[in-house]
PDB file of N, CA and C in Angstrom:
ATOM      1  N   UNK A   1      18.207   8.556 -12.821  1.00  0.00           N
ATOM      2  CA  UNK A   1      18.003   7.286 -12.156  1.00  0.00           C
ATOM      3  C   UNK A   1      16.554   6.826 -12.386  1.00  0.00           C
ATOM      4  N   UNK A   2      16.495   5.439 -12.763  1.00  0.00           N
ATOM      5  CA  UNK A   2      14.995   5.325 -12.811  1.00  0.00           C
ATOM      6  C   UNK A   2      14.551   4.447 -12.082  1.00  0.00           C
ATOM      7  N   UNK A   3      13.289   4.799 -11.142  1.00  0.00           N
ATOM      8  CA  UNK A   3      12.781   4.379 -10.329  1.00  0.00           C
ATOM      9  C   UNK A   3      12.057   3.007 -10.330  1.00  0.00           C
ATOM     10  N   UNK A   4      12.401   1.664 -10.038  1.00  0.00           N
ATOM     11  CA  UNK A   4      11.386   0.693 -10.214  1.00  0.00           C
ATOM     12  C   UNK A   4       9.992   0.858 -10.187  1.00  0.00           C
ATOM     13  N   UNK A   5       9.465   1.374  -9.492  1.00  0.00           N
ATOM     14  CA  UNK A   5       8.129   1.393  -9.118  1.00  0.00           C
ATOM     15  C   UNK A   5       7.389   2.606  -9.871  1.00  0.00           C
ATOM     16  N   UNK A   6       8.137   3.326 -10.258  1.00  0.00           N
ATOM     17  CA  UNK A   6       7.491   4.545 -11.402  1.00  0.00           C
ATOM     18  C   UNK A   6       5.858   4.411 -11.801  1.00  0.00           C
ATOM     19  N   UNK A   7       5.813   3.500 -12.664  1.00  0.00           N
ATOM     20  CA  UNK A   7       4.814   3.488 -13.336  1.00  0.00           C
ATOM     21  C   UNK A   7       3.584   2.725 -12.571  1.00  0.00           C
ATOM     22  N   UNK A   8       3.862   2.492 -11.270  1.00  0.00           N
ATOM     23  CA  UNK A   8       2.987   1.716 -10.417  1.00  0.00           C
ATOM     24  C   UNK A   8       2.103   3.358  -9.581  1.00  0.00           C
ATOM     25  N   UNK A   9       0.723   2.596  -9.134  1.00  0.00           N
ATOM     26  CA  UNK A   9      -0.066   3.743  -8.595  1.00  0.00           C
ATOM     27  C   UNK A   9       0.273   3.961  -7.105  1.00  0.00           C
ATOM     28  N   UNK A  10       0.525   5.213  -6.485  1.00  0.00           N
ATOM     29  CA  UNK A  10       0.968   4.993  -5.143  1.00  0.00           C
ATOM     30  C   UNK A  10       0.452   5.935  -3.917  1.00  0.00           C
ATOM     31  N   UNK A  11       0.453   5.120  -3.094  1.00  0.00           N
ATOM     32  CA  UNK A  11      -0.776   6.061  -1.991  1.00  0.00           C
ATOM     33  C   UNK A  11       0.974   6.687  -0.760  1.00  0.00           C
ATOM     34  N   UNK A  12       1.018   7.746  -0.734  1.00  0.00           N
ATOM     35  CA  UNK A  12       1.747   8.540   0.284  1.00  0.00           C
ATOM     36  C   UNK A  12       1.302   8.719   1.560  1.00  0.00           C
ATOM     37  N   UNK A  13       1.210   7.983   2.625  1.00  0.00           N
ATOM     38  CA  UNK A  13       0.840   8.305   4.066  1.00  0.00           C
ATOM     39  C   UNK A  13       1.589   8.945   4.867  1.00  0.00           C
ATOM     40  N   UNK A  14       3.118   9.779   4.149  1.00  0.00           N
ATOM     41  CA  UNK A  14       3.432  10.280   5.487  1.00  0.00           C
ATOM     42  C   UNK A  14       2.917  11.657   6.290  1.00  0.00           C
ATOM     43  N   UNK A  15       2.878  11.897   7.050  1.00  0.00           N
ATOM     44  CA  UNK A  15       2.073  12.938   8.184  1.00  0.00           C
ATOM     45  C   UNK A  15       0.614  12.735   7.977  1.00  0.00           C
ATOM     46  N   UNK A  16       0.411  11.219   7.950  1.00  0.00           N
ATOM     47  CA  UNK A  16      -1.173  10.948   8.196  1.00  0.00           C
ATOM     48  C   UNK A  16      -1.113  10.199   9.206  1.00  0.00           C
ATOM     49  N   UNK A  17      -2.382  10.353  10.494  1.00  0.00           N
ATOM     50  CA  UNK A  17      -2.252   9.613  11.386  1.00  0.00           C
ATOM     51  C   UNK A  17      -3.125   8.343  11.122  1.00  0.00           C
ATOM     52  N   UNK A  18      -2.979   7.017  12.085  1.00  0.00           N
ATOM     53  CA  UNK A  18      -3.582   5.745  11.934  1.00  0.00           C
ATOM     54  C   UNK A  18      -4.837   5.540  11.407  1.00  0.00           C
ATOM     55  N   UNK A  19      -5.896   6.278  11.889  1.00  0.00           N
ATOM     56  CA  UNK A  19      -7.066   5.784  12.113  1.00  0.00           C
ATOM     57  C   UNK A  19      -7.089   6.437  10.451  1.00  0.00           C
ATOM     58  N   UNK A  20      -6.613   7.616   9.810  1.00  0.00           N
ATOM     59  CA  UNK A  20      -6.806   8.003   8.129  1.00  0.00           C
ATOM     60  C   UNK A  20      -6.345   6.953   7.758  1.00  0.00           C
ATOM     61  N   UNK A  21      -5.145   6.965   8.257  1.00  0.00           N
ATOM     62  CA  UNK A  21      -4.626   5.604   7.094  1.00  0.00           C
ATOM     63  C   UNK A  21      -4.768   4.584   6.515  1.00  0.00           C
ATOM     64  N   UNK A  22      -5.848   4.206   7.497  1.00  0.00           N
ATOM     65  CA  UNK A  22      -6.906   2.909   7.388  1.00  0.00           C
ATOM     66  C   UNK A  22      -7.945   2.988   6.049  1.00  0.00           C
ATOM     67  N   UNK A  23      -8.671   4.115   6.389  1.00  0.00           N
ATOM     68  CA  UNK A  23      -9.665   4.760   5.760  1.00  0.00           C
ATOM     69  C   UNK A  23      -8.896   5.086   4.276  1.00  0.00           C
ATOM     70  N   UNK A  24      -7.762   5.577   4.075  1.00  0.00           N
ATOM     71  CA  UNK A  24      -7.219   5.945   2.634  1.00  0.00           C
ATOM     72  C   UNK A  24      -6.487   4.885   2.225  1.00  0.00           C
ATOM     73  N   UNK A  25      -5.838   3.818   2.798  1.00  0.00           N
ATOM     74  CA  UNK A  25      -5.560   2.360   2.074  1.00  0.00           C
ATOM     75  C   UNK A  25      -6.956   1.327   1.659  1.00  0.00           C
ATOM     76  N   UNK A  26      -7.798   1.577   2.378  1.00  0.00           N
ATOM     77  CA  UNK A  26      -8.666   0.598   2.141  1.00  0.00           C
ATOM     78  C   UNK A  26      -9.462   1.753   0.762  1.00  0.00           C
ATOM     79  N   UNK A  27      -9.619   2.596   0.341  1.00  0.00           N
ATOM     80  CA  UNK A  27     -10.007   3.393  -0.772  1.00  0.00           C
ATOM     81  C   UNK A  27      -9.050   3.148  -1.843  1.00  0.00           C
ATOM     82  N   UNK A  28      -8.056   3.421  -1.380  1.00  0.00           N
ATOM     83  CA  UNK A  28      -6.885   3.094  -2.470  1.00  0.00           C
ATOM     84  C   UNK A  28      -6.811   1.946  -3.064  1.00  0.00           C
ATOM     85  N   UNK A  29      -7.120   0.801  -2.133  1.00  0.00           N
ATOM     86  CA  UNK A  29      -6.967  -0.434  -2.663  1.00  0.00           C
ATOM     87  C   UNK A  29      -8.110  -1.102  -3.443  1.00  0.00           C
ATOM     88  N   UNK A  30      -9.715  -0.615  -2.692  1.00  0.00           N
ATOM     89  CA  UNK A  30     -10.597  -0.775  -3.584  1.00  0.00           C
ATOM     90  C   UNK A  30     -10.616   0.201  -4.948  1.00  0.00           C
ATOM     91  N   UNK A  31     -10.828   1.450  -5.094  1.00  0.00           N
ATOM     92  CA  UNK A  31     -10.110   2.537  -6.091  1.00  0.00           C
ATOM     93  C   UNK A  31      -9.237   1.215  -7.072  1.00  0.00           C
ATOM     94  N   UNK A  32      -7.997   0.978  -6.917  1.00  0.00           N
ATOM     95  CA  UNK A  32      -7.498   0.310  -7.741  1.00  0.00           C
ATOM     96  C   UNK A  32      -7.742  -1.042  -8.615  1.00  0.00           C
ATOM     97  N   UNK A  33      -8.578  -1.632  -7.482  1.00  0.00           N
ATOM     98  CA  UNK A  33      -9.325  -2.864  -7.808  1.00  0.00           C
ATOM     99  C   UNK A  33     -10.463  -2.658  -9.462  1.00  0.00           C
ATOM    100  N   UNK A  34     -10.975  -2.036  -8.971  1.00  0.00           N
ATOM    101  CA  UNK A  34     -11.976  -1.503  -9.626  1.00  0.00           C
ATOM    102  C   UNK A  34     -11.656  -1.256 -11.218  1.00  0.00           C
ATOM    103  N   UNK A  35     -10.433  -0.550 -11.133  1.00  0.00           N
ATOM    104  CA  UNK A  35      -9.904  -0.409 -12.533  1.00  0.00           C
ATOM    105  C   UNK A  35      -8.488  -0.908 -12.681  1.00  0.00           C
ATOM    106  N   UNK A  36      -8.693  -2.633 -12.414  1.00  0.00           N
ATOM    107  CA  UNK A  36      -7.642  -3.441 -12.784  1.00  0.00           C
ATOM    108  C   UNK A  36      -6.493  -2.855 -12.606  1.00  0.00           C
ATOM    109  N   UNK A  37      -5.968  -2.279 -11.554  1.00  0.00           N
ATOM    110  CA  UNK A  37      -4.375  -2.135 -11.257  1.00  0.00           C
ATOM    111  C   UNK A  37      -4.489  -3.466 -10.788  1.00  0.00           C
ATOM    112  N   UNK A  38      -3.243  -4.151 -10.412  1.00  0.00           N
ATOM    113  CA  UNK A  38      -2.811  -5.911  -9.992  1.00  0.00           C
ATOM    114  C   UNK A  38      -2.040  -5.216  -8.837  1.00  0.00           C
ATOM    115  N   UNK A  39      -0.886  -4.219  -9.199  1.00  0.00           N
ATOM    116  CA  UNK A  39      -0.186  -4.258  -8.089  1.00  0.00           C
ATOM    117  C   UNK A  39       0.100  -2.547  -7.912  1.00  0.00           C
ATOM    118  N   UNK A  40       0.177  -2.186  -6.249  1.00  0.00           N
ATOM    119  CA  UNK A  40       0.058  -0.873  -6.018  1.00  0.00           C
ATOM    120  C   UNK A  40       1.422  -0.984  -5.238  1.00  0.00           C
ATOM    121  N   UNK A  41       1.791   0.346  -4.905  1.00  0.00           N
ATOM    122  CA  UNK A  41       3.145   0.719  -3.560  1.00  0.00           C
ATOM    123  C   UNK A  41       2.126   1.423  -2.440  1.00  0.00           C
ATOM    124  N   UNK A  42       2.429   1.172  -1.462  1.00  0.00           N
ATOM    125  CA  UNK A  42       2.155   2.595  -0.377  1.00  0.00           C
ATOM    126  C   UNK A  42       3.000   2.624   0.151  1.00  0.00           C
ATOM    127  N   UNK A  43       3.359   3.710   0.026  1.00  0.00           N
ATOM    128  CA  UNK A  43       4.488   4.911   0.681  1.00  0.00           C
ATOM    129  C   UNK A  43       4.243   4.642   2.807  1.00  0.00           C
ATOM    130  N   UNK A  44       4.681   4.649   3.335  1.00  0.00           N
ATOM    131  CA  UNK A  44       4.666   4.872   4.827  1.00  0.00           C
ATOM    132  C   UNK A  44       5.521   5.042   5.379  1.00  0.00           C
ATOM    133  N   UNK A  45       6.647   4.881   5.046  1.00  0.00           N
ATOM    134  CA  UNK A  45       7.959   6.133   5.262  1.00  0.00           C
ATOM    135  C   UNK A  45       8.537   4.932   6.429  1.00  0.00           C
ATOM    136  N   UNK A  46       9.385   5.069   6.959  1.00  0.00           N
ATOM    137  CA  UNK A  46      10.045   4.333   8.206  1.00  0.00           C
ATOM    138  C   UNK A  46       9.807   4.834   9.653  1.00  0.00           C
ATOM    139  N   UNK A  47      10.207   5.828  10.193  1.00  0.00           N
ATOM    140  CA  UNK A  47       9.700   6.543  11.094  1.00  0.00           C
ATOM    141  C   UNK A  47       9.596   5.584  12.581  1.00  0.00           C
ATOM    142  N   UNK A  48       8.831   5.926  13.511  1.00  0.00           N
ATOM    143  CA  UNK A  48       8.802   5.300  14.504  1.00  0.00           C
ATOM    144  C   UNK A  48       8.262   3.795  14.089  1.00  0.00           C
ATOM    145  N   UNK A  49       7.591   3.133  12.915  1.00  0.00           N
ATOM    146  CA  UNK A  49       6.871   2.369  12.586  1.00  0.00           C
ATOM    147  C   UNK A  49       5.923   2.010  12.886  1.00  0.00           C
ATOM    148  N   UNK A  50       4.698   3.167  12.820  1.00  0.00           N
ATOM    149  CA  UNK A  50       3.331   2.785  13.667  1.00  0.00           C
ATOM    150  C   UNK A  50       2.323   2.858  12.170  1.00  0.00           C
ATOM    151  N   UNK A  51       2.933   3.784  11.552  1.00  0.00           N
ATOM    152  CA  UNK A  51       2.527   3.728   9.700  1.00  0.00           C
ATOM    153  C   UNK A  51       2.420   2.275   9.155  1.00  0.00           C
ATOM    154  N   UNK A  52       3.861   2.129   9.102  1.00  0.00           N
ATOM    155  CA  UNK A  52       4.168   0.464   8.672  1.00  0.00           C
ATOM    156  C   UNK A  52       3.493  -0.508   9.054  1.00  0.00           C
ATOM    157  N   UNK A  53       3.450  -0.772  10.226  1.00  0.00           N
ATOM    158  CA  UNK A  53       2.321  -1.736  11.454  1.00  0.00           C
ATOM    159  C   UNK A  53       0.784  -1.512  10.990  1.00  0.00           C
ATOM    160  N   UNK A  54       0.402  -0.245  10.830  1.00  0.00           N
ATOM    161  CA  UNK A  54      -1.202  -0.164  10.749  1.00  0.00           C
ATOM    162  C   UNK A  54      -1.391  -0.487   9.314  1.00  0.00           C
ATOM    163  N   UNK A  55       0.016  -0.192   8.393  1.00  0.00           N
ATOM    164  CA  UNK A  55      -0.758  -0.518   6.906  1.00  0.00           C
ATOM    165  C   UNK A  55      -0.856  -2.065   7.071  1.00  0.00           C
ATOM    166  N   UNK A  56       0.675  -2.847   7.274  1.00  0.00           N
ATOM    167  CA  UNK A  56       0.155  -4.072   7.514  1.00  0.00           C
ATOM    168  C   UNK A  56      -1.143  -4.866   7.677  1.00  0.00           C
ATOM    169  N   UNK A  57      -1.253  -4.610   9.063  1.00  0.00           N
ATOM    170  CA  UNK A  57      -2.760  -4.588   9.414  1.00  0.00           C
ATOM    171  C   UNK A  57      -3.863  -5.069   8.644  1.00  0.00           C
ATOM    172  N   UNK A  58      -3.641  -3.537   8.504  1.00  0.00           N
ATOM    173  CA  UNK A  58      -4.893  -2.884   7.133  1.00  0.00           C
ATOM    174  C   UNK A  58      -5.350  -4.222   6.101  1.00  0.00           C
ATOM    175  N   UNK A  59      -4.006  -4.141   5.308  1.00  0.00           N
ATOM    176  CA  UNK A  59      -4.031  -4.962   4.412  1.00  0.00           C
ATOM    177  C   UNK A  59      -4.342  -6.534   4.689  1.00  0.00           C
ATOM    178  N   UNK A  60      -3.854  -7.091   5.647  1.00  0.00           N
ATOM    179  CA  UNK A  60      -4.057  -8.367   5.985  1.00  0.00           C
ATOM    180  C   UNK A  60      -5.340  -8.588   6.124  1.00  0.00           C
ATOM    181  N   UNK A  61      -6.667  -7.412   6.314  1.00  0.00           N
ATOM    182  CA  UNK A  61      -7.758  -7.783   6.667  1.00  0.00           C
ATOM    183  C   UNK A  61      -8.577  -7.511   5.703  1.00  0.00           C
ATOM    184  N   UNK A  62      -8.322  -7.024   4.547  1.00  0.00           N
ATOM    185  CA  UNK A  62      -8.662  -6.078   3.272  1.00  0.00           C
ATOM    186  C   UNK A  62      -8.266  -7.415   2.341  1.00  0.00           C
ATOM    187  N   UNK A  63      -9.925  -7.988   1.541  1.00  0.00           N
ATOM    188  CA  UNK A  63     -10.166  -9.409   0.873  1.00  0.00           C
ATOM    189  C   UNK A  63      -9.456  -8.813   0.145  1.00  0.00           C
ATOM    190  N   UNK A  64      -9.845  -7.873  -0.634  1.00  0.00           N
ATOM    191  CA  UNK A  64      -9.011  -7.199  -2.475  1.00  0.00           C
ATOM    192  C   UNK A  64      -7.600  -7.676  -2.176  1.00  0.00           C
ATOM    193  N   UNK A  65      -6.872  -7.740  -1.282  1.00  0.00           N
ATOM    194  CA  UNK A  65      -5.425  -7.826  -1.216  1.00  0.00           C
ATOM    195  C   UNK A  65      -5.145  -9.563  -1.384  1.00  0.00           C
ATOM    196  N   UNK A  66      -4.211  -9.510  -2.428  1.00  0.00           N
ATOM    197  CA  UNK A  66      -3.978 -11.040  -2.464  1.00  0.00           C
ATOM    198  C   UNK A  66      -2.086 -11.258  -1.901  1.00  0.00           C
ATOM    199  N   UNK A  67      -1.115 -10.684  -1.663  1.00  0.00           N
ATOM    200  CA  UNK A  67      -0.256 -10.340  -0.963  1.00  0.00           C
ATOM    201  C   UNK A  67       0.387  -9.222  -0.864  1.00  0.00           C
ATOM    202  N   UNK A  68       1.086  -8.682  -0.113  1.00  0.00           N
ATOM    203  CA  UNK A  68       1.964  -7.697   0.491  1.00  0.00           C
ATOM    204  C   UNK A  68       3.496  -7.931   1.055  1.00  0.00           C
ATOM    205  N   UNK A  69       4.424  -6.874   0.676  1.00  0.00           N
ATOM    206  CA  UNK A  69       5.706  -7.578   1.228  1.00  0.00           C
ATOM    207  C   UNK A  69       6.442  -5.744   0.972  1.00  0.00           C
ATOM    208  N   UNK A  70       7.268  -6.268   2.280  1.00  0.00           N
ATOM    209  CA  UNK A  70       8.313  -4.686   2.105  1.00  0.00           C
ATOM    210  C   UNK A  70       9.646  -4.927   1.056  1.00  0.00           C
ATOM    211  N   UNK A  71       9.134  -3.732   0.328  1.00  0.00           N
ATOM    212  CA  UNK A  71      10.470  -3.516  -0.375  1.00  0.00           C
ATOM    213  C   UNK A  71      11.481  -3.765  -0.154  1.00  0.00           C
ATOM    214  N   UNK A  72      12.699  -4.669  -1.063  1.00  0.00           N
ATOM    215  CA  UNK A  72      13.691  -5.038  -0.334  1.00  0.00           C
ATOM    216  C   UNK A  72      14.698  -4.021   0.041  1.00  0.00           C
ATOM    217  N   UNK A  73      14.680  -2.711  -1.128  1.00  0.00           N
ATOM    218  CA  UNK A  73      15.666  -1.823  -0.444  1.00  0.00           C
ATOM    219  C   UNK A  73      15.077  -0.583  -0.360  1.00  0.00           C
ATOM    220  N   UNK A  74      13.877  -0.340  -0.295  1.00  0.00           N
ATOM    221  CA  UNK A  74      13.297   0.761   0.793  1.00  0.00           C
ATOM    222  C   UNK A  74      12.259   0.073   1.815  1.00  0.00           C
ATOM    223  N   UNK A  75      12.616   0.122   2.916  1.00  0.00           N
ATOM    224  CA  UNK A  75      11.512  -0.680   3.749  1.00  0.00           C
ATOM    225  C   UNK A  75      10.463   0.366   4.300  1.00  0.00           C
ATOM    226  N   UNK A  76      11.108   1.346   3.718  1.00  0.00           N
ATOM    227  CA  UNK A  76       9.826   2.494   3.793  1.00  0.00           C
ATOM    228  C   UNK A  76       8.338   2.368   2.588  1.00  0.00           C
ATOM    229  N   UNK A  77       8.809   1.634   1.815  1.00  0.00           N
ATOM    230  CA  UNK A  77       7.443   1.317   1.124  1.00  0.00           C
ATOM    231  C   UNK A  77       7.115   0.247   1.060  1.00  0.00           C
ATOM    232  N   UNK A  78       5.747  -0.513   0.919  1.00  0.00           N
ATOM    233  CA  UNK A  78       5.150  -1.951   1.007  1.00  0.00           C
ATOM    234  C   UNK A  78       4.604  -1.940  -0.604  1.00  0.00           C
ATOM    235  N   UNK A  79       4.861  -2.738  -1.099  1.00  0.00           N
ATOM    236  CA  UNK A  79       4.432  -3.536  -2.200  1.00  0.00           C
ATOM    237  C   UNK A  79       3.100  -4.534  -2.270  1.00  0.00           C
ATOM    238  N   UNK A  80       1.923  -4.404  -3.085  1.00  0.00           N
ATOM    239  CA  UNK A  80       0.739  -4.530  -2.463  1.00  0.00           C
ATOM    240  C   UNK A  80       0.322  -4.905  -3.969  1.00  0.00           C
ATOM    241  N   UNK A  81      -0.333  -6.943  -3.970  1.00  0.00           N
ATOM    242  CA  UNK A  81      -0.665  -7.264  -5.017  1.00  0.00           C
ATOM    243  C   UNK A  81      -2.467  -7.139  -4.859  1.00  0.00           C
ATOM    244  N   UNK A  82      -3.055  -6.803  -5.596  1.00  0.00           N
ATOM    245  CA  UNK A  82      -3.778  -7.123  -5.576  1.00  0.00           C
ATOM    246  C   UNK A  82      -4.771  -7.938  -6.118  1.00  0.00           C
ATOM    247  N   UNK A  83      -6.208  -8.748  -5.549  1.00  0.00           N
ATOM    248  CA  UNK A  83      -6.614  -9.497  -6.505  1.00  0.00           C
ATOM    249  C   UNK A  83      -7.070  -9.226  -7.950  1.00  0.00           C
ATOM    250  N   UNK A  84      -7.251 -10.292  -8.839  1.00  0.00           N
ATOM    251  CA  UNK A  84      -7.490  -9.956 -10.014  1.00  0.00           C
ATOM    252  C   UNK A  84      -9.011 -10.063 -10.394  1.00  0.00           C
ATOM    253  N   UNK A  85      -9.413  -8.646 -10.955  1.00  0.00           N
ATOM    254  CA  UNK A  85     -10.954  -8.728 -11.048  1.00  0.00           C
ATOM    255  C   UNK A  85     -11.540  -9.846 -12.058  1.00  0.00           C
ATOM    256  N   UNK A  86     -12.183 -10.457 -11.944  1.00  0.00           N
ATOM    257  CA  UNK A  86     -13.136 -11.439 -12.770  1.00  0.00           C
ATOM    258  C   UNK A  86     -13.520 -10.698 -14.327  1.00  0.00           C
TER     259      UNK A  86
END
């Protein structure tokens, strides 16, 4: 089976609590910026949805991010464009 998102770079948060998660999306996303990835996944699993909520967050306040949207058929991962370096 081959995975859509394969070849995309991807940050795994599950059994990380909030306040990391913050701290390792906002690395991840600058990290990627830096060396022209456009678009990343992060993993945050479904769970009680406090993962999901804080990446949200995260991202909405994080300039590098130019949109975000949940996967349509895993809503356990977010799809994460980012801006394009100059």
């Amino acid at each position: 089976m081959i995975m859509l998102y394969d070849n995309l770079p991807s940050l795994d948060l599950h059994g990380i609590d909030r306040d990391y998660a913050k701290i390792l999306i906002n690395e991840f996303i600058k990290d990627n910026y830096k060396i022209k990835n456009n678009r990343v996944i992060i993993i945050h699993g479904i769970g009680t949805g406090i993962i999901k909520k804080t990446t949200q967050e995260t991202l909405k306040k994080n300039t590098l991010v130019e949109n975000f949207k949940i996967d349509n058929f895993n809503p356990g991962i977010t799809v994460v464009n980012i801006v394009k370096k100059p």
